[in-house]
PDB file of N, CA and C in Angstrom:
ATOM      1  N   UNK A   1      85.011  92.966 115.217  1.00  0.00           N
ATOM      2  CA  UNK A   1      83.856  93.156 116.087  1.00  0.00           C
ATOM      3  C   UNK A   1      83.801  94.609 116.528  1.00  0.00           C
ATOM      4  N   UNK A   2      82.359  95.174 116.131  1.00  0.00           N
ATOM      5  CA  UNK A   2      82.533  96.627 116.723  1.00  0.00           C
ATOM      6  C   UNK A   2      81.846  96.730 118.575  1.00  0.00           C
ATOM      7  N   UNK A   3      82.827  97.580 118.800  1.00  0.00           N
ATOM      8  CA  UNK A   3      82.221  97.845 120.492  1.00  0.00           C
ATOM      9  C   UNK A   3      82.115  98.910 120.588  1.00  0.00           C
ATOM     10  N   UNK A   4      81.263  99.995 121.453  1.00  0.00           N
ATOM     11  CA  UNK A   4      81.127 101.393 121.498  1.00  0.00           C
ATOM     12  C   UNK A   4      80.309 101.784 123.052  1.00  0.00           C
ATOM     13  N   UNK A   5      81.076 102.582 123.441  1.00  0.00           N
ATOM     14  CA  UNK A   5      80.969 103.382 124.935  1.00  0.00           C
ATOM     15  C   UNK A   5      79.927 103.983 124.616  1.00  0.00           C
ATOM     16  N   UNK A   6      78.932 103.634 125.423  1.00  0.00           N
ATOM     17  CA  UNK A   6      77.576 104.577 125.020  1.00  0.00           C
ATOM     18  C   UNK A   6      77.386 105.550 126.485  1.00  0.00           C
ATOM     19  N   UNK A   7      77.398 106.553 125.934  1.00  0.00           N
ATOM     20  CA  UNK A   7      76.831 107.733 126.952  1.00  0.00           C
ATOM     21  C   UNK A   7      75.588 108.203 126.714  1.00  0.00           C
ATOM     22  N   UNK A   8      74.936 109.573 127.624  1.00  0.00           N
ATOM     23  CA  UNK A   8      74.256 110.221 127.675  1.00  0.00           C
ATOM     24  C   UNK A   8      74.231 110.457 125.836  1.00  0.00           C
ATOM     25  N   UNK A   9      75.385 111.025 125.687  1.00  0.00           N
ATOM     26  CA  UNK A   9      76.069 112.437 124.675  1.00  0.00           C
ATOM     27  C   UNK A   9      76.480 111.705 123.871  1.00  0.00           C
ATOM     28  N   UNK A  10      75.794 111.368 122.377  1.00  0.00           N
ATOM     29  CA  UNK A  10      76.427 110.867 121.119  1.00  0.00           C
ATOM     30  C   UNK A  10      77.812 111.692 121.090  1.00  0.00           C
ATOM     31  N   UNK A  11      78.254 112.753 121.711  1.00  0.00           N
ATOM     32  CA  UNK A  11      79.376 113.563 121.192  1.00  0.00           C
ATOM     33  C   UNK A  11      80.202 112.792 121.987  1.00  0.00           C
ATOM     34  N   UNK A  12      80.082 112.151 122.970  1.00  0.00           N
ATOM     35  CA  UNK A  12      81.313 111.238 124.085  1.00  0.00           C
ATOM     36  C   UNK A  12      81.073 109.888 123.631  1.00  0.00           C
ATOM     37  N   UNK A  13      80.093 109.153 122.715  1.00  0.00           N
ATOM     38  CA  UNK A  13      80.496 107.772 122.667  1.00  0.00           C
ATOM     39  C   UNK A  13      81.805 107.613 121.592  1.00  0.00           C
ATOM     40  N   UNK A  14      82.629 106.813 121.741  1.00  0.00           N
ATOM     41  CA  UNK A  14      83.417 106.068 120.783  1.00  0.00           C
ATOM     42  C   UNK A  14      83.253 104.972 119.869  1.00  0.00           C
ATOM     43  N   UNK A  15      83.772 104.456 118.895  1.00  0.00           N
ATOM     44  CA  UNK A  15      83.869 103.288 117.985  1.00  0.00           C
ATOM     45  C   UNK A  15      85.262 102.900 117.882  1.00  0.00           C
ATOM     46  N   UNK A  16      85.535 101.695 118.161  1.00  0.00           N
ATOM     47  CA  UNK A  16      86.749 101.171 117.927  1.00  0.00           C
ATOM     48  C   UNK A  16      86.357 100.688 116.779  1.00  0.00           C
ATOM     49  N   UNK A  17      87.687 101.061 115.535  1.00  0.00           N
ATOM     50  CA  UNK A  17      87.382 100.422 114.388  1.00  0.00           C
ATOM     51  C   UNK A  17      88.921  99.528 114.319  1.00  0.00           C
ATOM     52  N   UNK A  18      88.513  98.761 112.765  1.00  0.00           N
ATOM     53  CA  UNK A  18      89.085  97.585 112.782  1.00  0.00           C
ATOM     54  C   UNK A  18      90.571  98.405 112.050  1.00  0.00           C
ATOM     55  N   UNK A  19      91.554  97.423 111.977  1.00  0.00           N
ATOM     56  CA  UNK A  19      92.767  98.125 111.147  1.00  0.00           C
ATOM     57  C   UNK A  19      92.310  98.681 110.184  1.00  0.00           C
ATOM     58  N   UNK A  20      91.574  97.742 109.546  1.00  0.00           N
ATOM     59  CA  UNK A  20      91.624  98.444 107.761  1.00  0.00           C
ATOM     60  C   UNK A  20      90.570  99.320 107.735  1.00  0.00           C
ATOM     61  N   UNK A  21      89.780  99.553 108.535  1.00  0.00           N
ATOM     62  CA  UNK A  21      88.910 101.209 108.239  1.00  0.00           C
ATOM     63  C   UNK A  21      89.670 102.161 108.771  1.00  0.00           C
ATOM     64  N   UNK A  22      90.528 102.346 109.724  1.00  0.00           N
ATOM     65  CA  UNK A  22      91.185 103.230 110.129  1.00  0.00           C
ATOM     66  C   UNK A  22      92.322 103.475 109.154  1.00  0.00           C
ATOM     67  N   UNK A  23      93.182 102.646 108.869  1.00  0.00           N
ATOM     68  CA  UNK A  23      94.050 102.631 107.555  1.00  0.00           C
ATOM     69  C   UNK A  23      93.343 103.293 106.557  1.00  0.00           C
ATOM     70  N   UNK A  24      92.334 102.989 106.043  1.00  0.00           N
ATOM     71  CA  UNK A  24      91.673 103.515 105.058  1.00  0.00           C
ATOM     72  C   UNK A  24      91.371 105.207 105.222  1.00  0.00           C
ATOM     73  N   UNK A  25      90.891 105.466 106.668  1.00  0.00           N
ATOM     74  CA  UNK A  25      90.585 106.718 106.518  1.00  0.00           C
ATOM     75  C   UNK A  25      91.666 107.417 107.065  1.00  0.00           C
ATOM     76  N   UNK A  26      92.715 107.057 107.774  1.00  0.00           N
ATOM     77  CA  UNK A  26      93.733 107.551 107.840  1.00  0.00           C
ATOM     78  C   UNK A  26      94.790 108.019 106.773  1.00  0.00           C
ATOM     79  N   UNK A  27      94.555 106.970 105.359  1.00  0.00           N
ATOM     80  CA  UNK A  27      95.122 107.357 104.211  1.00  0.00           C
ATOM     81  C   UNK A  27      94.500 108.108 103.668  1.00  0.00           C
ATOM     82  N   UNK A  28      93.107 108.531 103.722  1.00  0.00           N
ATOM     83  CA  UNK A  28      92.389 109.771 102.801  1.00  0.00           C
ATOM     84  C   UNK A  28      93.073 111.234 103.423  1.00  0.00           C
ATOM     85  N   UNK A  29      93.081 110.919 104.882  1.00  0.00           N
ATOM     86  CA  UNK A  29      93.058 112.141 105.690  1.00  0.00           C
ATOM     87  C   UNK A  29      94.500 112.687 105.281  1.00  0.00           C
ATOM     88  N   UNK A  30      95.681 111.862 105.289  1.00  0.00           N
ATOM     89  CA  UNK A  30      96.909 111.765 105.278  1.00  0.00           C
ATOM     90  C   UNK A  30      96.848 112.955 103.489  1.00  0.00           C
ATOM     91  N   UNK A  31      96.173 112.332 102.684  1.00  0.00           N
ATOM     92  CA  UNK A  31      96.222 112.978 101.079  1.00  0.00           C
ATOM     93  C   UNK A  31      95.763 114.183 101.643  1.00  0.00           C
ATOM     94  N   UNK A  32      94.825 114.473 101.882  1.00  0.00           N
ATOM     95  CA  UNK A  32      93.765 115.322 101.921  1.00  0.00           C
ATOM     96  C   UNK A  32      94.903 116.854 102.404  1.00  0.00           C
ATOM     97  N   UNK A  33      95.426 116.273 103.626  1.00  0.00           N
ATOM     98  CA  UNK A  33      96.185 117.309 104.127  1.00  0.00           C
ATOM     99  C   UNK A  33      97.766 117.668 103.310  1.00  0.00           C
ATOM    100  N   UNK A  34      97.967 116.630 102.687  1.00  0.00           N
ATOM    101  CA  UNK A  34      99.219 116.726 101.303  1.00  0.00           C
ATOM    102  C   UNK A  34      98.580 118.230 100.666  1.00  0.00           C
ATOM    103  N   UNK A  35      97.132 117.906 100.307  1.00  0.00           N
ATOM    104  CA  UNK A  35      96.337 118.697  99.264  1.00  0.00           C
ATOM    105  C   UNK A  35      96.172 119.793  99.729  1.00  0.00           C
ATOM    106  N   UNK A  36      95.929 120.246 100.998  1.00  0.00           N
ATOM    107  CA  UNK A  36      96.340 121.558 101.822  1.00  0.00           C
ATOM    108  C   UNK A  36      97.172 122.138 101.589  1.00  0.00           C
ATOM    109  N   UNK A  37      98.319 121.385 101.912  1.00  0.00           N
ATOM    110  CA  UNK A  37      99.568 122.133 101.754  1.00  0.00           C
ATOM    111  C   UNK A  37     100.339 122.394 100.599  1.00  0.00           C
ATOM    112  N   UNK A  38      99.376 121.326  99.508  1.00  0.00           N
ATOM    113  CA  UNK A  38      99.964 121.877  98.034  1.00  0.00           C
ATOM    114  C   UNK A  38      99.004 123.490  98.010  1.00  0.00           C
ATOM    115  N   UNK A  39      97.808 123.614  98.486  1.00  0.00           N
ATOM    116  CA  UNK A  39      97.042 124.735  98.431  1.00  0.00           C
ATOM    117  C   UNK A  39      97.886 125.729  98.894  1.00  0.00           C
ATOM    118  N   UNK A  40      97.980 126.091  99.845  1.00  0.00           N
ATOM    119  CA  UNK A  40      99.327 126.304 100.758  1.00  0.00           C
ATOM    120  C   UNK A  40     100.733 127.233 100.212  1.00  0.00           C
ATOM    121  N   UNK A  41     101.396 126.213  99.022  1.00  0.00           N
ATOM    122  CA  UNK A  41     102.468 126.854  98.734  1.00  0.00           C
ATOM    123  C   UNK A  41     101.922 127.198  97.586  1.00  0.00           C
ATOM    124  N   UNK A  42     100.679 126.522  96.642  1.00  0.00           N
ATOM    125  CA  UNK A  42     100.521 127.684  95.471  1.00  0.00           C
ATOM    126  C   UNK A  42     100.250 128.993  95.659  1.00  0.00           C
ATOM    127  N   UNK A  43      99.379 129.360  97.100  1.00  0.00           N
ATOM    128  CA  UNK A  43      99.513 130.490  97.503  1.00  0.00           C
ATOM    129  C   UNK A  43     100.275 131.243  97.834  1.00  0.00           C
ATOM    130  N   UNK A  44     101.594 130.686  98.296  1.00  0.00           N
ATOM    131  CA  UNK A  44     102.758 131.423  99.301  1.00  0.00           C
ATOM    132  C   UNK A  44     103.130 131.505  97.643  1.00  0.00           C
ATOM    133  N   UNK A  45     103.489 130.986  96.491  1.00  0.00           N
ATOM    134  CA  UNK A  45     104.478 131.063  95.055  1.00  0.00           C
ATOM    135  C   UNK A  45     103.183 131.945  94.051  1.00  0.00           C
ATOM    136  N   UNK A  46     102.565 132.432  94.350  1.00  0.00           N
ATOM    137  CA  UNK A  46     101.633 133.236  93.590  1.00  0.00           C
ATOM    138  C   UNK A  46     100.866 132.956  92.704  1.00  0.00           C
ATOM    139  N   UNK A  47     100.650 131.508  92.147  1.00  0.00           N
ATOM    140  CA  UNK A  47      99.907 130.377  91.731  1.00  0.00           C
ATOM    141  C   UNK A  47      98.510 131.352  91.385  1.00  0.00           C
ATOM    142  N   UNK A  48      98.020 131.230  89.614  1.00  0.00           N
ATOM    143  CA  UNK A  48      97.752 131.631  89.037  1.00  0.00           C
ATOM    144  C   UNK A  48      95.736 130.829  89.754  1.00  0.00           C
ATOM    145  N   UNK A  49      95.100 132.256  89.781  1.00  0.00           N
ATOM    146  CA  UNK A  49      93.891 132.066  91.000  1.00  0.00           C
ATOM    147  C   UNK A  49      93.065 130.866  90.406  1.00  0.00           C
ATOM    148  N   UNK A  50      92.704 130.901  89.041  1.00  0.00           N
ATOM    149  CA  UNK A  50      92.005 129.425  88.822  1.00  0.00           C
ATOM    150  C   UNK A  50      92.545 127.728  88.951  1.00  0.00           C
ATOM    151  N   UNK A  51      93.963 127.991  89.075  1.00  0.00           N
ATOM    152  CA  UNK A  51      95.018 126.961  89.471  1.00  0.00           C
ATOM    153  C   UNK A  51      94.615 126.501  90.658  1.00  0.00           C
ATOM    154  N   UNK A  52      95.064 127.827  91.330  1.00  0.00           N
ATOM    155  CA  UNK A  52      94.281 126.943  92.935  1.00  0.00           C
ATOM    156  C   UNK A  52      92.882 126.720  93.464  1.00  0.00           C
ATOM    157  N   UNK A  53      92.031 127.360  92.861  1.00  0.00           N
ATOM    158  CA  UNK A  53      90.518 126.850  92.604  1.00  0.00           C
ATOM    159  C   UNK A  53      89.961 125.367  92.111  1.00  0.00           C
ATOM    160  N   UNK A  54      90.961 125.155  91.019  1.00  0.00           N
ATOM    161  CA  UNK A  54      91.165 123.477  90.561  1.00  0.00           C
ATOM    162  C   UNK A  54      91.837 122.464  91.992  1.00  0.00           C
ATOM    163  N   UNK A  55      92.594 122.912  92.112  1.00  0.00           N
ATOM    164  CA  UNK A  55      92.773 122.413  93.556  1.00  0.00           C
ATOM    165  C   UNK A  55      92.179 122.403  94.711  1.00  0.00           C
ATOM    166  N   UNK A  56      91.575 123.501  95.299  1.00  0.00           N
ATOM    167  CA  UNK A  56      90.400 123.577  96.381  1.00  0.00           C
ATOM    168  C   UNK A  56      89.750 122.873  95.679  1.00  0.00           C
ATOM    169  N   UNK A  57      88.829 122.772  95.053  1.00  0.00           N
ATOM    170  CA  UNK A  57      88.162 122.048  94.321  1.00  0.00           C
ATOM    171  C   UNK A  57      88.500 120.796  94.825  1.00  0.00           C
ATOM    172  N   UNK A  58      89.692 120.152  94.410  1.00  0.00           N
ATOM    173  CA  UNK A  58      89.968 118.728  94.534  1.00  0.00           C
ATOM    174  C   UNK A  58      90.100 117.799  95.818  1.00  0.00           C
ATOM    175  N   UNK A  59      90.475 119.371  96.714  1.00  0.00           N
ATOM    176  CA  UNK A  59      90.188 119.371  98.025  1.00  0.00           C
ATOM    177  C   UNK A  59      88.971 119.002  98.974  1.00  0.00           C
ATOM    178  N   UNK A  60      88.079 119.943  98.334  1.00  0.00           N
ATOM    179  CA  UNK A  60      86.669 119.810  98.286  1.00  0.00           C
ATOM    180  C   UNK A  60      85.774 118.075  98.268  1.00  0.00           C
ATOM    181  N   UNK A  61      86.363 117.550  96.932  1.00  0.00           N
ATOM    182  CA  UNK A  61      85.756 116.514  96.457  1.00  0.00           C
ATOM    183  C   UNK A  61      86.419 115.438  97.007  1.00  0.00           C
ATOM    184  N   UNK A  62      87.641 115.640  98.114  1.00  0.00           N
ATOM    185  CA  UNK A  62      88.299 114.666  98.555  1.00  0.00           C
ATOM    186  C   UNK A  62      87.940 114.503  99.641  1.00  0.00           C
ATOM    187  N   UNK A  63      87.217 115.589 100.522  1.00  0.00           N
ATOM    188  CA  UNK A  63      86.840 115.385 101.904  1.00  0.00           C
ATOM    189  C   UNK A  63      85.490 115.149 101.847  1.00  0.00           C
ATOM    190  N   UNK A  64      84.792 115.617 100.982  1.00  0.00           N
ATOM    191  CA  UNK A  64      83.569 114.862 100.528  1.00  0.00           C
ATOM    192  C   UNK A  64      83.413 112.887 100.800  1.00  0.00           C
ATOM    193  N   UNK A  65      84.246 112.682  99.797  1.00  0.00           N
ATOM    194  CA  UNK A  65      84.627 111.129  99.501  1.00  0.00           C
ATOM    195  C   UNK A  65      84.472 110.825 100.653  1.00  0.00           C
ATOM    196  N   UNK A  66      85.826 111.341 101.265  1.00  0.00           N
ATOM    197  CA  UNK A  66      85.893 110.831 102.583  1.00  0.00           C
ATOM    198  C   UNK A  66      84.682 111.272 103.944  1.00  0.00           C
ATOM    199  N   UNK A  67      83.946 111.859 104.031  1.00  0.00           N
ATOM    200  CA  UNK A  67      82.632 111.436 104.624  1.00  0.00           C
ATOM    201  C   UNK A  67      81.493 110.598 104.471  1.00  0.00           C
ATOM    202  N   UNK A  68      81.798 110.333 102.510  1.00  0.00           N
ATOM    203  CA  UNK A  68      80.784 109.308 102.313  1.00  0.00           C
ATOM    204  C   UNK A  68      81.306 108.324 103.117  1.00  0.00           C
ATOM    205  N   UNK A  69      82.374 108.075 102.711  1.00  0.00           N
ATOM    206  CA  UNK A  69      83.090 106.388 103.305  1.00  0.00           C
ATOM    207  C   UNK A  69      82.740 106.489 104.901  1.00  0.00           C
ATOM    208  N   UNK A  70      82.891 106.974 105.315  1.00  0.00           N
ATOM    209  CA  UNK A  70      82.772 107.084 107.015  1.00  0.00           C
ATOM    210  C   UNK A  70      81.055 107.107 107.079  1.00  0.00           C
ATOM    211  N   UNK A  71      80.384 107.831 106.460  1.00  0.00           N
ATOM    212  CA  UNK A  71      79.103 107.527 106.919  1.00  0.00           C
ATOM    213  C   UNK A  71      78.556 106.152 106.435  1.00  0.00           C
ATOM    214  N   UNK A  72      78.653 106.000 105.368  1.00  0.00           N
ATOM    215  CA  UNK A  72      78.511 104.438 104.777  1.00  0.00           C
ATOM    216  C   UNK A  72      79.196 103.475 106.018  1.00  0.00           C
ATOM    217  N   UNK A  73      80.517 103.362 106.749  1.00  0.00           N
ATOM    218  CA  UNK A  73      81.115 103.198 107.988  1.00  0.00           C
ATOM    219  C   UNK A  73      79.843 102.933 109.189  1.00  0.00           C
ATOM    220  N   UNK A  74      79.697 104.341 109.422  1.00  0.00           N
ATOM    221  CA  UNK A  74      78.626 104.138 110.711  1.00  0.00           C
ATOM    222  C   UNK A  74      77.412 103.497 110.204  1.00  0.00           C
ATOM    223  N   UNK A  75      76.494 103.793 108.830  1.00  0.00           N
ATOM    224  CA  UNK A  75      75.772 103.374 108.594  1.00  0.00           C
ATOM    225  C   UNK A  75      75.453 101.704 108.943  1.00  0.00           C
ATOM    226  N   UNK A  76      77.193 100.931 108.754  1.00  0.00           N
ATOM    227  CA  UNK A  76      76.667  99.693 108.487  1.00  0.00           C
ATOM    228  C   UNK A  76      77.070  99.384 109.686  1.00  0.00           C
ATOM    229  N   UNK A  77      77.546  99.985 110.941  1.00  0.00           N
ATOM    230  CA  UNK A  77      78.015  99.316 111.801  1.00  0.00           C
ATOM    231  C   UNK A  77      77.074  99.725 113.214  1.00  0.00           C
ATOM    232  N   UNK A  78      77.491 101.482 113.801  1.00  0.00           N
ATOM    233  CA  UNK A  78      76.996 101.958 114.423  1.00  0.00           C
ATOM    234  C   UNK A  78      75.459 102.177 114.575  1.00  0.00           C
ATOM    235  N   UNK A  79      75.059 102.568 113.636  1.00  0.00           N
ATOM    236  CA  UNK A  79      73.342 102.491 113.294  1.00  0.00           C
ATOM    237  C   UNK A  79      72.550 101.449 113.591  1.00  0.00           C
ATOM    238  N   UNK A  80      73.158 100.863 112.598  1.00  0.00           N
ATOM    239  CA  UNK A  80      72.603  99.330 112.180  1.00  0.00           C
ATOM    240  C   UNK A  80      72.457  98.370 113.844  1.00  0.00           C
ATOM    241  N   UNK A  81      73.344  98.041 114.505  1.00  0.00           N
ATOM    242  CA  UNK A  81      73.689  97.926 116.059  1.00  0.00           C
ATOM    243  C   UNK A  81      72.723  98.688 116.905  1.00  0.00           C
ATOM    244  N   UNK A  82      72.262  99.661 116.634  1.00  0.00           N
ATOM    245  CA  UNK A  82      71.951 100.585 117.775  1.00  0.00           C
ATOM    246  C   UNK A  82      70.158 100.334 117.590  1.00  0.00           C
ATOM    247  N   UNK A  83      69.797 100.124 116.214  1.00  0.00           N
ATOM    248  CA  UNK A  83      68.407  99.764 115.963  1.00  0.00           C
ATOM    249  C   UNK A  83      68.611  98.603 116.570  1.00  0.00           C
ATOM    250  N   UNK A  84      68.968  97.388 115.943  1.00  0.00           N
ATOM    251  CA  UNK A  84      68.777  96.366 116.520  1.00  0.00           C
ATOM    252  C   UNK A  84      68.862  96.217 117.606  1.00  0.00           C
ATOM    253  N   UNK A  85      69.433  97.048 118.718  1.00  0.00           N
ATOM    254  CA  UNK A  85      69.405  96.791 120.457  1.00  0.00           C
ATOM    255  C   UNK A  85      68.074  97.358 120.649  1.00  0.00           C
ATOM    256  N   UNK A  86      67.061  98.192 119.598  1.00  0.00           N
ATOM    257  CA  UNK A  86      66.164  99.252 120.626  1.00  0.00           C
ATOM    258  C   UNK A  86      66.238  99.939 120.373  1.00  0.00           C
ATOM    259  N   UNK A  87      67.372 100.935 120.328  1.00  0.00           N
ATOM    260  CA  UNK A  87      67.885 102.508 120.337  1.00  0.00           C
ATOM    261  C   UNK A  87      66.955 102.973 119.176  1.00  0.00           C
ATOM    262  N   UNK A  88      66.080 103.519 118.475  1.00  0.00           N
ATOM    263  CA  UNK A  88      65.332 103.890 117.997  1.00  0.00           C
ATOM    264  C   UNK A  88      65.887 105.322 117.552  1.00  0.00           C
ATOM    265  N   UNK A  89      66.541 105.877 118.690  1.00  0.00           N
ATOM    266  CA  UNK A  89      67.066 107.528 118.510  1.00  0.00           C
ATOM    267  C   UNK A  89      68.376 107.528 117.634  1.00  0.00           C
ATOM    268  N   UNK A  90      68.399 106.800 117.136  1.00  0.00           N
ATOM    269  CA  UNK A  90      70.059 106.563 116.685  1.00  0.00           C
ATOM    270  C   UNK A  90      69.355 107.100 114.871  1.00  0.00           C
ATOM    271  N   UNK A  91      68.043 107.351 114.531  1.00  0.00           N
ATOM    272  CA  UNK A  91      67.514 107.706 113.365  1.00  0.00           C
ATOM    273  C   UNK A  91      67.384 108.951 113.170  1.00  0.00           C
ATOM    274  N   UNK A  92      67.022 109.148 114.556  1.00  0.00           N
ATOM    275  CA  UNK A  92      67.216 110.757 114.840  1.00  0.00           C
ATOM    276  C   UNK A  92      68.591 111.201 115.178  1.00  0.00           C
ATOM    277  N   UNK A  93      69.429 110.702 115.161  1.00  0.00           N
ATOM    278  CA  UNK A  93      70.928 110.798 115.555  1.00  0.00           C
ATOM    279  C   UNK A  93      71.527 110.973 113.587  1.00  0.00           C
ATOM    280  N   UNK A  94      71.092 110.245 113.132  1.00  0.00           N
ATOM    281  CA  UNK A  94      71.562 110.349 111.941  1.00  0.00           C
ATOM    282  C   UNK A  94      70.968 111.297 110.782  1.00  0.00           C
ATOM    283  N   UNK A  95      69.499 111.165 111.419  1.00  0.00           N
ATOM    284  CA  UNK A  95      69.201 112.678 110.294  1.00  0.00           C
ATOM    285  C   UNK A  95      69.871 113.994 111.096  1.00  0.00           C
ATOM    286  N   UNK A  96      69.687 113.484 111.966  1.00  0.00           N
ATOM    287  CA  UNK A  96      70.786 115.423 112.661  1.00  0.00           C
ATOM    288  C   UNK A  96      72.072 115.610 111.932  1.00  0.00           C
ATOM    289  N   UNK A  97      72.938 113.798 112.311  1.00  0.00           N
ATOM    290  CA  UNK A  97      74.547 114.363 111.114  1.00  0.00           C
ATOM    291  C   UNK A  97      74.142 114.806 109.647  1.00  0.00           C
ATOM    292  N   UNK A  98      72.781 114.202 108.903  1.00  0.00           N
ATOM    293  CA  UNK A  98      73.108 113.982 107.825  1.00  0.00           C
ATOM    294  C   UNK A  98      72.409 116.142 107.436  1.00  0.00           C
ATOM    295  N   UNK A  99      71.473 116.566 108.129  1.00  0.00           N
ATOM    296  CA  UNK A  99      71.706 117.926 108.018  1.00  0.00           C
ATOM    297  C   UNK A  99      72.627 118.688 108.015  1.00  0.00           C
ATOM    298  N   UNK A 100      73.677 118.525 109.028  1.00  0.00           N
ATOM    299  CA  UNK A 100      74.753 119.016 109.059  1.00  0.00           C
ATOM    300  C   UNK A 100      75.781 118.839 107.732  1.00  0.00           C
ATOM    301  N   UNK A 101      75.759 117.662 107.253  1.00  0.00           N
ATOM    302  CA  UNK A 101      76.803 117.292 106.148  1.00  0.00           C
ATOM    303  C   UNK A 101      75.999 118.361 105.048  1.00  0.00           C
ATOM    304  N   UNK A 102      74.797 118.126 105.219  1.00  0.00           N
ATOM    305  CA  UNK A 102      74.134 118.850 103.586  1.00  0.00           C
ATOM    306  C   UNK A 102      73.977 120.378 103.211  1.00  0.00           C
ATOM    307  N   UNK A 103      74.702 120.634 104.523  1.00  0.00           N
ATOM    308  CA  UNK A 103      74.420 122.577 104.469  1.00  0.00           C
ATOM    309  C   UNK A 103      75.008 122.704 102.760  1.00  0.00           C
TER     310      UNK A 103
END
């Protein structure tokens, strides 16, 4: 069951999520930052520049992923909830994130 602290400020409400979405995005986040720090020491060991470009890269396409999943996330939970009470602004709440994601 999702519940969420609604404020003034979309930036102060919360979502309690269930184990397994947090597991889930806790394990992307967990790689993601592995993938840093492999970035990291190919730099500190002098790692040949298109080497670590293949890697940013992979970096890239991993934190990607992982915003789809999270917006697909709010999409079906937070959104979806917030129309159905009324909240109408929650459309305008989401084309604002989804500008931001598309720079």
């Amino acid at each position: 069951m999702d519940t969420m602290e609604t404020t003034l400020s979309h930036s102060a409400r919360k979502k309690v999520r269930d184990d397994t979405e947090r597991r889930d995005l806790m394990n992307r986040l967990k790689r993601i930052e592995g993938q840093v720090r492999g970035l990291q020491r190919m730099l500190e060991e002098d790692a040949y520049c298109p080497d670590i470009l293949t890697q940013a890269s992979a970096v890239s396409s991993a934190i990607n992923s992982f915003c789809r999943v999270l917006l697909t996330n709010h999409l079906r939970t937070c959104v979806v909830k917030d129309i159905r009470a009324g909240h109408d602004e929650a459309v305008d709440e989401l084309a604002e994130t989804l500008q931001k994601l598309m720079k």
